[in-house]
Protein backbone atom coordinates (compact mmCIF):
# COMPACT_ATOMS: atom_id res chain seq x y z
CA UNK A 1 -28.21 0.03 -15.92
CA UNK A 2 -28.47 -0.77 -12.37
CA UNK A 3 -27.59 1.10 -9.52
CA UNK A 4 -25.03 -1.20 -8.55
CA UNK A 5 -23.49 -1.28 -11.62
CA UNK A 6 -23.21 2.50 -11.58
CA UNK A 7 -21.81 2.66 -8.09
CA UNK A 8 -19.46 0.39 -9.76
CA UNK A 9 -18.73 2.40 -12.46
CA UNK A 10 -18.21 5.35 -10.16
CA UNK A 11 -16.18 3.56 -8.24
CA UNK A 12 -13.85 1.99 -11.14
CA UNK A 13 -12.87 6.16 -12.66
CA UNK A 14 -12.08 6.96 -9.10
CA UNK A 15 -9.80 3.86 -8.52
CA UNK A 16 -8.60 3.44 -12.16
CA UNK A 17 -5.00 5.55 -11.18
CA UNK A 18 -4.32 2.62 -8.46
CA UNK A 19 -5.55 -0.14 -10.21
CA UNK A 20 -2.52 0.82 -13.16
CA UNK A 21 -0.05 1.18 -10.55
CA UNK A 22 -1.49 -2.45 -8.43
CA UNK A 23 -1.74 -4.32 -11.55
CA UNK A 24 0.42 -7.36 -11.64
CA UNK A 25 1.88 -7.02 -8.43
CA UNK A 26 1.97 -9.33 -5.69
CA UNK A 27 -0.26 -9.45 -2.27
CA UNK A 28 -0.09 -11.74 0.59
CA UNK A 29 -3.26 -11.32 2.96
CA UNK A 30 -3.92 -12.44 6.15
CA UNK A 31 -6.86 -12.66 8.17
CA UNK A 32 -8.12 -15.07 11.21
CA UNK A 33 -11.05 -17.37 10.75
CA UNK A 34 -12.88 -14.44 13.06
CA UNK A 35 -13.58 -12.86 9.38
CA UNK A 36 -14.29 -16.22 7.42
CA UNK A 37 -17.43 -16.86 10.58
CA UNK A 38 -18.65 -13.14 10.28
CA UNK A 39 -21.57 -11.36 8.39
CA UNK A 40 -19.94 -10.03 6.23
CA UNK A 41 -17.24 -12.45 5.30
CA UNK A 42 -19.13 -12.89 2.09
CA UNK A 43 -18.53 -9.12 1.20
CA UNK A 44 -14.62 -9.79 1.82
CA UNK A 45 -14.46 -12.62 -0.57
CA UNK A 46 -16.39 -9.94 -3.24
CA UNK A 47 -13.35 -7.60 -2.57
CA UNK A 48 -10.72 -10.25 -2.96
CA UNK A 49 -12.66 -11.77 -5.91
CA UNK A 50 -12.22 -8.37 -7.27
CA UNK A 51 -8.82 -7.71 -7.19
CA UNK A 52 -8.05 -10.77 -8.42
CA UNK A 53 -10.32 -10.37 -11.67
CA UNK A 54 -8.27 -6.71 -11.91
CA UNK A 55 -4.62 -8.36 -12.11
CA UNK A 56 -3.19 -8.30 -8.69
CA UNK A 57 -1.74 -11.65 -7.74
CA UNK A 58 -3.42 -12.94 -4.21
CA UNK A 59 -2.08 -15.42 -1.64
CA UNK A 60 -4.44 -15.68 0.86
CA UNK A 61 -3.27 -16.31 4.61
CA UNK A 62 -5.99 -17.74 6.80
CA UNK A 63 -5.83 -18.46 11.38
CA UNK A 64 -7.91 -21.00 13.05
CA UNK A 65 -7.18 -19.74 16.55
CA UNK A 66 -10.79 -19.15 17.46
CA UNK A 67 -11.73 -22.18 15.83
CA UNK A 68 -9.37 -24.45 17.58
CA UNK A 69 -10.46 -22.81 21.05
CA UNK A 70 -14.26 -23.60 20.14
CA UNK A 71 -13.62 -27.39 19.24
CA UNK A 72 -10.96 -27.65 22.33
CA UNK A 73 -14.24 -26.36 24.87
CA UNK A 74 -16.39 -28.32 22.85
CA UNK A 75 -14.94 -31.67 24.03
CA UNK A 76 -13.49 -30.41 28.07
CA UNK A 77 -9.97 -29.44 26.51
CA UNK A 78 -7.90 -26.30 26.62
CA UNK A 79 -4.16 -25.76 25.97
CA UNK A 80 -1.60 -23.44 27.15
CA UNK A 81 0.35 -20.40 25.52
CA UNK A 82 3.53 -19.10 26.05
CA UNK A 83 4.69 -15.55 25.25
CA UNK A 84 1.41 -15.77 23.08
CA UNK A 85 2.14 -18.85 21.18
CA UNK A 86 -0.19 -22.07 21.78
CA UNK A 87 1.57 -24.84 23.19
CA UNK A 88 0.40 -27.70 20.78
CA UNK A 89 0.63 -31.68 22.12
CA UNK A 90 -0.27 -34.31 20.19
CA UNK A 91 -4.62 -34.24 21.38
CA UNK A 92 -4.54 -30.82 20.86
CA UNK A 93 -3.08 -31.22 17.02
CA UNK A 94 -5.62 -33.16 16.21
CA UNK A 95 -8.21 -30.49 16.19
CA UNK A 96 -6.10 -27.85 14.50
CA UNK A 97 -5.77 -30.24 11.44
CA UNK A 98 -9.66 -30.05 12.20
CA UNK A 99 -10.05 -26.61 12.39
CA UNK A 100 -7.77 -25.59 9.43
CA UNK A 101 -9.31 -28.67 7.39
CA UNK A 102 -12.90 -26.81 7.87
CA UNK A 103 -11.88 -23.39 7.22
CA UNK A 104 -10.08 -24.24 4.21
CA UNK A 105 -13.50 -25.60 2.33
CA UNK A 106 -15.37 -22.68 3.69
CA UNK A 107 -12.97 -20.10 1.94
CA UNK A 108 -12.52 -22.57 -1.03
CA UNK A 109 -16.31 -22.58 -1.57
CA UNK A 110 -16.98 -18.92 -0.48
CA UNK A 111 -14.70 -18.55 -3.32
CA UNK A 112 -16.02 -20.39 -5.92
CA UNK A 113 -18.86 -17.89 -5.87
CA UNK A 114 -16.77 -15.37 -7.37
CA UNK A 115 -18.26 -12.02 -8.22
CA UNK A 116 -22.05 -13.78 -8.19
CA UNK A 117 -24.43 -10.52 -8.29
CA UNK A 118 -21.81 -8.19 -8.81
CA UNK A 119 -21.38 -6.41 -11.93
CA UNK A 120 -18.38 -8.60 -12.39
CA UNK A 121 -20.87 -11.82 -12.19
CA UNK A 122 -18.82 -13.62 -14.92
CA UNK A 123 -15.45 -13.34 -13.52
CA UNK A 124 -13.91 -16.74 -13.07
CA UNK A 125 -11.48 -17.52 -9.70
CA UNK A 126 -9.42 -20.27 -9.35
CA UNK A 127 -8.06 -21.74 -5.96
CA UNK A 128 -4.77 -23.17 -5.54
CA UNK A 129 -3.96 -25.03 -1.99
CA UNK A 130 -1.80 -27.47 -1.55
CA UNK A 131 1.70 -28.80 0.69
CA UNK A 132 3.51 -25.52 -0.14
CA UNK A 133 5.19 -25.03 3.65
CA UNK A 134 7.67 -27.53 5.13
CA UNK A 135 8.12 -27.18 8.80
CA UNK A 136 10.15 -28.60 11.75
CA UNK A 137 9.30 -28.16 15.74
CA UNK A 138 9.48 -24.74 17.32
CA UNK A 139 11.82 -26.97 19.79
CA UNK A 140 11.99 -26.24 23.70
CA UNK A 141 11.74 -22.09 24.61
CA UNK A 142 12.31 -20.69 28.08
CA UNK A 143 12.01 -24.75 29.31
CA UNK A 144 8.74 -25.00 27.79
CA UNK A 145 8.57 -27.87 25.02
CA UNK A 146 6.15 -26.60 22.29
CA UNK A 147 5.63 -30.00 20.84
CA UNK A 148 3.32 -29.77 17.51
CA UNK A 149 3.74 -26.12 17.27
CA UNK A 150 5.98 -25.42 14.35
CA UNK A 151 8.33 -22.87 12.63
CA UNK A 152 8.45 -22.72 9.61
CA UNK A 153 11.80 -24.70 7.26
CA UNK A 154 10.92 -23.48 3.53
CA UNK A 155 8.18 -22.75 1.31
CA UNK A 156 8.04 -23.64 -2.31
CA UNK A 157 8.23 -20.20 -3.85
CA UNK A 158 8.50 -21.66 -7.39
CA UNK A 159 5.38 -23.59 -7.19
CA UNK A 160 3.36 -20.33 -5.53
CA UNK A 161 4.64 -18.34 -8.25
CA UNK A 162 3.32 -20.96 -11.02
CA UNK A 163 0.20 -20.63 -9.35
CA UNK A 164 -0.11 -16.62 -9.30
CA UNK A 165 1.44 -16.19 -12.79
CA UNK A 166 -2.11 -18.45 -14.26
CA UNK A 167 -4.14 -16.09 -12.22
CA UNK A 168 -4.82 -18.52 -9.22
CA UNK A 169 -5.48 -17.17 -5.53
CA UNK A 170 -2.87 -19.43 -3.64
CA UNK A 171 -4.79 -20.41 -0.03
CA UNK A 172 -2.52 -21.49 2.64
CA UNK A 173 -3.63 -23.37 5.54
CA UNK A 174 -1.25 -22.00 9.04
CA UNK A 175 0.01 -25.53 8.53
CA UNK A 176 3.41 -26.93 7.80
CA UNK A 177 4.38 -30.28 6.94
CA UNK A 178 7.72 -32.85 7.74
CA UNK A 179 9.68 -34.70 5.37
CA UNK A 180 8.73 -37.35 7.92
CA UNK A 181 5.18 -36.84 7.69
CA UNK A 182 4.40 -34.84 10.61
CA UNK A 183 1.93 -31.62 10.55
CA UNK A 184 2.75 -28.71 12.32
CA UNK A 185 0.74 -25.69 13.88
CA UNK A 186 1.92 -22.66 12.51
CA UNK A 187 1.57 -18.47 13.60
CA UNK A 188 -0.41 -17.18 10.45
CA UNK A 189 0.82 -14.22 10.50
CA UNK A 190 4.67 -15.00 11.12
CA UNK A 191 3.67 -17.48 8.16
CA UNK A 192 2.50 -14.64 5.79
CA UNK A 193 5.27 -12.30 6.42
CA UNK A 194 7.81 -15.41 5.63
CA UNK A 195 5.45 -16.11 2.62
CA UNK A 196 5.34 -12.16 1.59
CA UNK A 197 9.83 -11.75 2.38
CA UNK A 198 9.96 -14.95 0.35
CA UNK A 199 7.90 -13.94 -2.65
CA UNK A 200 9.51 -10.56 -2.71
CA UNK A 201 5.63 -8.87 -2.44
CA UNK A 202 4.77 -5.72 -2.90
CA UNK A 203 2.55 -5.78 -0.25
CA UNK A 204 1.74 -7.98 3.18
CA UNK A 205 -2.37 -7.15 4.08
CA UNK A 206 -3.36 -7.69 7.96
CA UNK A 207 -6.77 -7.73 8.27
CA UNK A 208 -7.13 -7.42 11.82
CA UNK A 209 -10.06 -7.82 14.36
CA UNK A 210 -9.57 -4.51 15.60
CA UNK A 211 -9.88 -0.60 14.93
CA UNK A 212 -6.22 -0.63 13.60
CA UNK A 213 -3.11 1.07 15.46
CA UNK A 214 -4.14 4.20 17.45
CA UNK A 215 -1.73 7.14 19.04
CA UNK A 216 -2.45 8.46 22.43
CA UNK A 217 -4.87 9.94 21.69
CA UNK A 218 -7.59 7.41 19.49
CA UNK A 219 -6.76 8.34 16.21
CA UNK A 220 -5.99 6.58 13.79
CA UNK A 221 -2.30 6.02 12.59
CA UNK A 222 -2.53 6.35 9.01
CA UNK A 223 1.44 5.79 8.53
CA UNK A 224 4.73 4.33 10.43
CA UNK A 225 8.64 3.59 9.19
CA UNK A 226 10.24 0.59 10.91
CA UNK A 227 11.59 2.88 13.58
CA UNK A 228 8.39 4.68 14.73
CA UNK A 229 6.72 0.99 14.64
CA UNK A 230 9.96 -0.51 16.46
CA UNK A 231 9.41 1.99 19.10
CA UNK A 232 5.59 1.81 19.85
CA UNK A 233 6.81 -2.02 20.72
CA UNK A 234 9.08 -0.70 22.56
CA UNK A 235 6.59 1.58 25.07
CA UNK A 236 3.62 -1.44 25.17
CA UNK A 237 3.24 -3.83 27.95
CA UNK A 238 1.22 -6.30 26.25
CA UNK A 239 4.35 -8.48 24.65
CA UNK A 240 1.65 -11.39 24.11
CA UNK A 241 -1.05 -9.79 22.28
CA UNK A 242 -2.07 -9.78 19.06
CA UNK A 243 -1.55 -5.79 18.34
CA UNK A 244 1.97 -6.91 19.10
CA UNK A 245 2.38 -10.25 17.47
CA UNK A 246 0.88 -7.83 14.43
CA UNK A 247 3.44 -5.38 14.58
CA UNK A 248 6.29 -7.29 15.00
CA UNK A 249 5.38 -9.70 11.91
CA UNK A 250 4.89 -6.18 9.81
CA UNK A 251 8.35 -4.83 11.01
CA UNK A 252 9.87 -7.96 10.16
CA UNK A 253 8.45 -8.39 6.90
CA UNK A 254 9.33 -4.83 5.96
CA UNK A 255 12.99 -5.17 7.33
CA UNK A 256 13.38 -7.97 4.93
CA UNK A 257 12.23 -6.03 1.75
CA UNK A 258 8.27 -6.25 1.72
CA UNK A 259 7.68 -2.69 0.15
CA UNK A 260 4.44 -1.66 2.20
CA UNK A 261 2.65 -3.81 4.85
CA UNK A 262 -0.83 -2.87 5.77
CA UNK A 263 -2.93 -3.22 9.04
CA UNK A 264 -6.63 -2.62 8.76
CA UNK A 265 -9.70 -3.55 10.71
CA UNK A 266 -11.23 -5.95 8.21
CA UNK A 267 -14.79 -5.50 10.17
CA UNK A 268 -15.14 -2.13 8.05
CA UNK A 269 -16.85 -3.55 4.68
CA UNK A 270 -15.04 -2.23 1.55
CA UNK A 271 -12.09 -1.76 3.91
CA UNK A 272 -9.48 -3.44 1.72
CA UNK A 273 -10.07 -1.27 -1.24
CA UNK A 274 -10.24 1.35 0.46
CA UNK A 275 -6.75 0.98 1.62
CA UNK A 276 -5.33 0.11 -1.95
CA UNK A 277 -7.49 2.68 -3.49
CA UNK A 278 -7.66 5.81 -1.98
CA UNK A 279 -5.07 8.31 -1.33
CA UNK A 280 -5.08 7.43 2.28
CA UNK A 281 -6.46 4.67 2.97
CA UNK A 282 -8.60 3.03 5.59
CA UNK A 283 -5.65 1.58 7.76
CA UNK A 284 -2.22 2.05 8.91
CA UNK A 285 0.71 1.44 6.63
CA UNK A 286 4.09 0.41 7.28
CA UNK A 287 7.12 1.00 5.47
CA UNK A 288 11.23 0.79 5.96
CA UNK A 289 11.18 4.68 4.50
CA UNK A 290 8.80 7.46 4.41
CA UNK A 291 5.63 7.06 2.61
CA UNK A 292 5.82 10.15 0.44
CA UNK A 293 8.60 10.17 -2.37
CA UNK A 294 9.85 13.31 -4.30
CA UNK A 295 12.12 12.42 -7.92
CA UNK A 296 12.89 12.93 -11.29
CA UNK A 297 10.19 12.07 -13.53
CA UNK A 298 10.59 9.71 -16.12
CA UNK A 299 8.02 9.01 -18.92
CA UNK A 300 6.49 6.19 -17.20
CA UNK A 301 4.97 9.33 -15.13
CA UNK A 302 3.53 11.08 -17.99
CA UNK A 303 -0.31 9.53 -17.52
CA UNK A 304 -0.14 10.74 -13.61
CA UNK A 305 1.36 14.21 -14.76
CA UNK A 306 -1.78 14.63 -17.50
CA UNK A 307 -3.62 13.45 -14.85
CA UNK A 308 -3.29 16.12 -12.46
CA UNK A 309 -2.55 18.87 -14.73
CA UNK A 310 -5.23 18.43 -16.86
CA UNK A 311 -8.23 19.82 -14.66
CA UNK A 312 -6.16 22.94 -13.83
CA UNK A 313 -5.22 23.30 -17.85
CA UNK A 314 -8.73 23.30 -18.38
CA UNK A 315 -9.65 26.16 -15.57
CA UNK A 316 -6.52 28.15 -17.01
CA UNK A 317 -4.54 28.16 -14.32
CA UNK A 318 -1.56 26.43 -16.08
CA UNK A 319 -0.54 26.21 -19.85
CA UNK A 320 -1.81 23.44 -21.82
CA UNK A 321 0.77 20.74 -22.22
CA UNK A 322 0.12 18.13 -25.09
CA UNK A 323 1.52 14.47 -24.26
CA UNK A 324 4.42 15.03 -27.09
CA UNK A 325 5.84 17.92 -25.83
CA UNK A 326 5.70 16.55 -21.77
CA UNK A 327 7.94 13.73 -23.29
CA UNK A 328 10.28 16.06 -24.93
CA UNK A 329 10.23 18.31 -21.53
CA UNK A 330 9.88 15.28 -19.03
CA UNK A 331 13.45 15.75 -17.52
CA UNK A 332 12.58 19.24 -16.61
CA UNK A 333 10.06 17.68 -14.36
CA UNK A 334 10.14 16.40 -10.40
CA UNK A 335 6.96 14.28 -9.19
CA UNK A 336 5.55 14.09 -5.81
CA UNK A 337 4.64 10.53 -4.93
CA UNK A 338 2.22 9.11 -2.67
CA UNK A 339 2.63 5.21 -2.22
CA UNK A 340 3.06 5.17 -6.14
CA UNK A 341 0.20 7.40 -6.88
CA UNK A 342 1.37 10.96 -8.26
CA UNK A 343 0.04 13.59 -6.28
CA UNK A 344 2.10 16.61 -7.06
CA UNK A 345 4.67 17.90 -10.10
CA UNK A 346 6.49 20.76 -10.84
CA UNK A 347 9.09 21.59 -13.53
CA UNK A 348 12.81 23.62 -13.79
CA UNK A 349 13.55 25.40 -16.88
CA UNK A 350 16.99 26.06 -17.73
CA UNK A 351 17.16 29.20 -19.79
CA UNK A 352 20.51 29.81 -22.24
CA UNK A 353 21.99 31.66 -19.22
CA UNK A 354 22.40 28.56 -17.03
CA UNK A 355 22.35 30.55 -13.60
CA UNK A 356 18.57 30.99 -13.87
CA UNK A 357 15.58 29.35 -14.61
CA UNK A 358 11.81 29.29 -14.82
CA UNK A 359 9.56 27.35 -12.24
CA UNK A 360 6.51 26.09 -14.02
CA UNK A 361 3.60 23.93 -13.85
CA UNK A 362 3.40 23.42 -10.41
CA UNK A 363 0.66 21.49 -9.26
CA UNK A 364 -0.82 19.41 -6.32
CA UNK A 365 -3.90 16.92 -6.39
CA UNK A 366 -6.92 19.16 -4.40
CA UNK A 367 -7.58 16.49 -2.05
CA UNK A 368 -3.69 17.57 -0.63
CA UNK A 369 -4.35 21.36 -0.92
CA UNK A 370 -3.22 23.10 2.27
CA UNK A 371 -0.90 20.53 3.48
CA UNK A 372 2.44 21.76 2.56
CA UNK A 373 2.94 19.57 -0.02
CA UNK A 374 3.57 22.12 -2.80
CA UNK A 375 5.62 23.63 -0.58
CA UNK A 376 7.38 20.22 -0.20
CA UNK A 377 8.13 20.40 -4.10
CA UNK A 378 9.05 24.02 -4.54
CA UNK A 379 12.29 23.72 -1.37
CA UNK A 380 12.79 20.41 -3.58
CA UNK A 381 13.81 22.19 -6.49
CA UNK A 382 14.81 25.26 -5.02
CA UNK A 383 17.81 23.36 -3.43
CA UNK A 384 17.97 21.45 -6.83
CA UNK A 385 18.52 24.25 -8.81
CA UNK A 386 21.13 26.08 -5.52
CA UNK A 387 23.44 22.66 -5.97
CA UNK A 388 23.27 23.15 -9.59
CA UNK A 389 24.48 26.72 -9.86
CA UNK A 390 21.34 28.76 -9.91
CA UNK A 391 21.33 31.90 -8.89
CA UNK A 392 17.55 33.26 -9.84
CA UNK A 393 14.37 31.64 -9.70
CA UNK A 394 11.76 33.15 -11.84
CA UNK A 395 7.86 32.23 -12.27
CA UNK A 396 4.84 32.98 -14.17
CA UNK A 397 1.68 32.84 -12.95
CA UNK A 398 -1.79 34.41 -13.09
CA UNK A 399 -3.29 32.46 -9.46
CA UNK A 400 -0.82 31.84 -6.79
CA UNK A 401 1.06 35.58 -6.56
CA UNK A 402 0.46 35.29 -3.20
CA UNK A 403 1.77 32.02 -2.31
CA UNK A 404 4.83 32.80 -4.60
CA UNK A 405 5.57 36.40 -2.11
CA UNK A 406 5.21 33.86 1.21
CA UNK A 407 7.92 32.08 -0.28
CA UNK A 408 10.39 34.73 -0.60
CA UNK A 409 9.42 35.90 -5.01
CA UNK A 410 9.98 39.52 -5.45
CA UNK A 411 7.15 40.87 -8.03
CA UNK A 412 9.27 42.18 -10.92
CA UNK A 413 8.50 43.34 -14.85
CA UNK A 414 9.08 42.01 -18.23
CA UNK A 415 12.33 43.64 -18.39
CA UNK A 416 13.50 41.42 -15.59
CA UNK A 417 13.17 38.22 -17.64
CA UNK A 418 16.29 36.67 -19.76
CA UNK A 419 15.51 37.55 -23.28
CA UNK A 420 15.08 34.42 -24.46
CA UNK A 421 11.95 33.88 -21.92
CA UNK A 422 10.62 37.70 -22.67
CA UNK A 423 10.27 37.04 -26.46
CA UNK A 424 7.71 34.08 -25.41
CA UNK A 425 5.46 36.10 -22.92
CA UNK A 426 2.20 35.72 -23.55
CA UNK A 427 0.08 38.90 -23.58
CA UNK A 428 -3.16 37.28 -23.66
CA UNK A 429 -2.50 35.24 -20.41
CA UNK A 430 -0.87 38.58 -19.03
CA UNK A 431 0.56 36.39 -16.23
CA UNK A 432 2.45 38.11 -13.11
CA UNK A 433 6.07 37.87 -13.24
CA UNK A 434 7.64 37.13 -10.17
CA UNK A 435 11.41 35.99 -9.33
CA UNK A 436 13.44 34.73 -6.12
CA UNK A 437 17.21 35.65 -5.39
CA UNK A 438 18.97 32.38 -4.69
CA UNK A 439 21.84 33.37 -3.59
């Protein structure tokens, strides 16, 4: 076996809990014909080639900007912007159909490679393009006539879909098209949050020509709601760049129902799947709520629960648990998501008594060890159980006595437990026995 196919293979068990939750969802991606001219453009169509051949469902989002600038110097021409939006007459047009005519075939053909000397070489991808966006003119703004610059009038969400549902990647040119025959010039990334609202998607994909969206002090923001994006717009002065245009497209989208829009620096190779398939990512991400999710589980969860239970099962730290019985038990237990990934569970007891019952099997993925997220579960269900009636909190354990004291546990004896629970101690485990006063 090669060692590509083995990275491969390495790659796939580490992935394999996002691929089942990415599976048959939707993506719109964007990125400027910056990426489709680079090195390493050829690496990007791998990627997208790749998710494709795993389920997800890919419309593609391509600029000319660059382009249109090179062909305009080219031959002594230049136009004018406004508020960051080219101002398009009827000489200029003419090379946009150019640019976005050229681009297409590159991607088209780039494409058509597929997974060529990947250990996916045999995948097949098909590539729908076509007249899907209707536009009309972006009219007169602030006095200034845009001319051939467009905005967009409706898309032909029944035809995409069509395309998607047979496994095609739907490419759209940043074109839109009259009823009276007319061609407009369109924003590509205003276009691809329209397309990704439109679709309902489950996620819009920026991939941006720069390092992503940094705080004060150069790091990386790895996560925003609406409001904490609405107000770094608020605090920049650059209204007319593309970090802006960026942001505001992503708020937008999100606004109107996209659940997660991502903006990553598509210069990093791999950075895509990284994003999609990694705890956190490569990128920022944007959402209308916060990115972390604490619930009831449901038996849809069981796979993640195993998942992150098993390892510690197999150390002894917790109980074994055998599929069958976490469906019988599944109500008893509250999940800790991460952007659909499970990265933390815990479960409630009941005992006969009502007014108490047993914490158990609580557990956090290691790579989130230390950052309060097990704490995050245990207030969950400690105010659970307080709005339910509880009155006593009690817990079994033979590794985290200490952490269970720092939150407030009182180390007791066996004669402290409701009968019911003291008739199933286990002797051999001869776990500490620890409980909490809720009241």
């Amino acid at each position: 076996m090669s060692d590509d196919s083995l990275q491969f293979i390495k790659w796939f068990r580490a992935a394999s809990p996002y691929i089942h939750v990415h599976r048959g969802k939707t993506f719109v991606v964007q990125f400027d014909d910056d990426a489709i001219r680079s090195d390493n453009f050829t690496k990007l169509v791998h990627d997208l080639a790749l998710l494709n051949s795993l389920g997800i469902q890919l419309v593609l989002v391509f600029g000319s900007r660059t382009s249109i600038e090179k062909y305009l110097a080219e031959n002594n021409l230049s136009s004018d912007y406004h508020q960051g939006i080219r101002i398009t007459d009827a000489q200029v047009m003419e090379y946009v159909k150019q640019a976005a005519g050229t681009l297409r075939i590159e991607i088209e053909s780039r494409l058509s490679m597929g997974l060529g000397n990947t250990p996916m070489a045999n995948a097949e991808i098909r590539v729908s393009s076509g007249n899907y966006v209707s536009a009309k003119p972006q009219g007169i703004v602030d006095g200034i006539d845009y001319q051939f610059t467009g905005a967009i009038r409706s898309i032909d969400i029944d035809s995409i879909r069509m395309k998607l549902v047979s496994n095609e990647i739907v490419l759209i040119p940043p074109l839109g098209y009259s009823t009276t025959g007319e061609t407009f010039n369109l924003s590509a990334d205003v276009l691809a949050a329209k397309l990704a609202t439109e679709l309902q998607a489950d996620k819009l994909i920026y991939l941006m020509e720069a390092e992503g969206l940094m705080d004060e002090d150069g790091n990386l923001i790895r996560q925003l709601t609406c409001l904490e994006a609405e107000a770094l717009l608020d605090k920049t002065n650059e209204k007319a760049s593309r970090a802006f245009r960026y942001i505001q497209s992503a708020v937008n989208a999100s606004q109107d129902g996209v659940q997660r829009v991502h903006l990553i620096d598509r210069r990093i190779d791999g950075a895509i799947l990284q994003e999609l398939f990694s705890r956190d990512g490569a990128g920022t991400m944007l959402s209308a709520t916060a990115y972390d999710v604490i619930r009831q589980a449901d038996v849809n969860d069981i796979t993640g629960i195993i998942d992150l239970i098993e390892p510690l099962e197999k150390q002894g730290v917790l109980v074994e648990r055998s599929r069958g019985k976490l469906e019988l038990e599944i109500n008893n237990f509250t999940v800790l998501q991460r952007d659909g990934v499970i990265i933390g569970c815990a479960a409630l007891y009941p005992v006969m008594q009502n007014d108490i019952a047993e914490l158990a099997c609580l557990a956090v993925h290691s790579d989130y060890h230390n950052a309060g997220r097990g704490e995050q579960l245990y207030i969950f269900l400690e105010n659970h159980g307080k709005s339910n009636g509880l009155k006593k909190i009690f817990v079994l354990t033979t590794h985290a006595e200490h952490w269970f004291l720092k939150h407030g546990f009182i180390e007791s004896t066996l004669d402290d437990l409701p009968v019911e629970r003291k008739e199933l101690y286990n002797y051999q485990r001869n776990s500490k026995i620890l409980i909490k006063s809720l009241r």
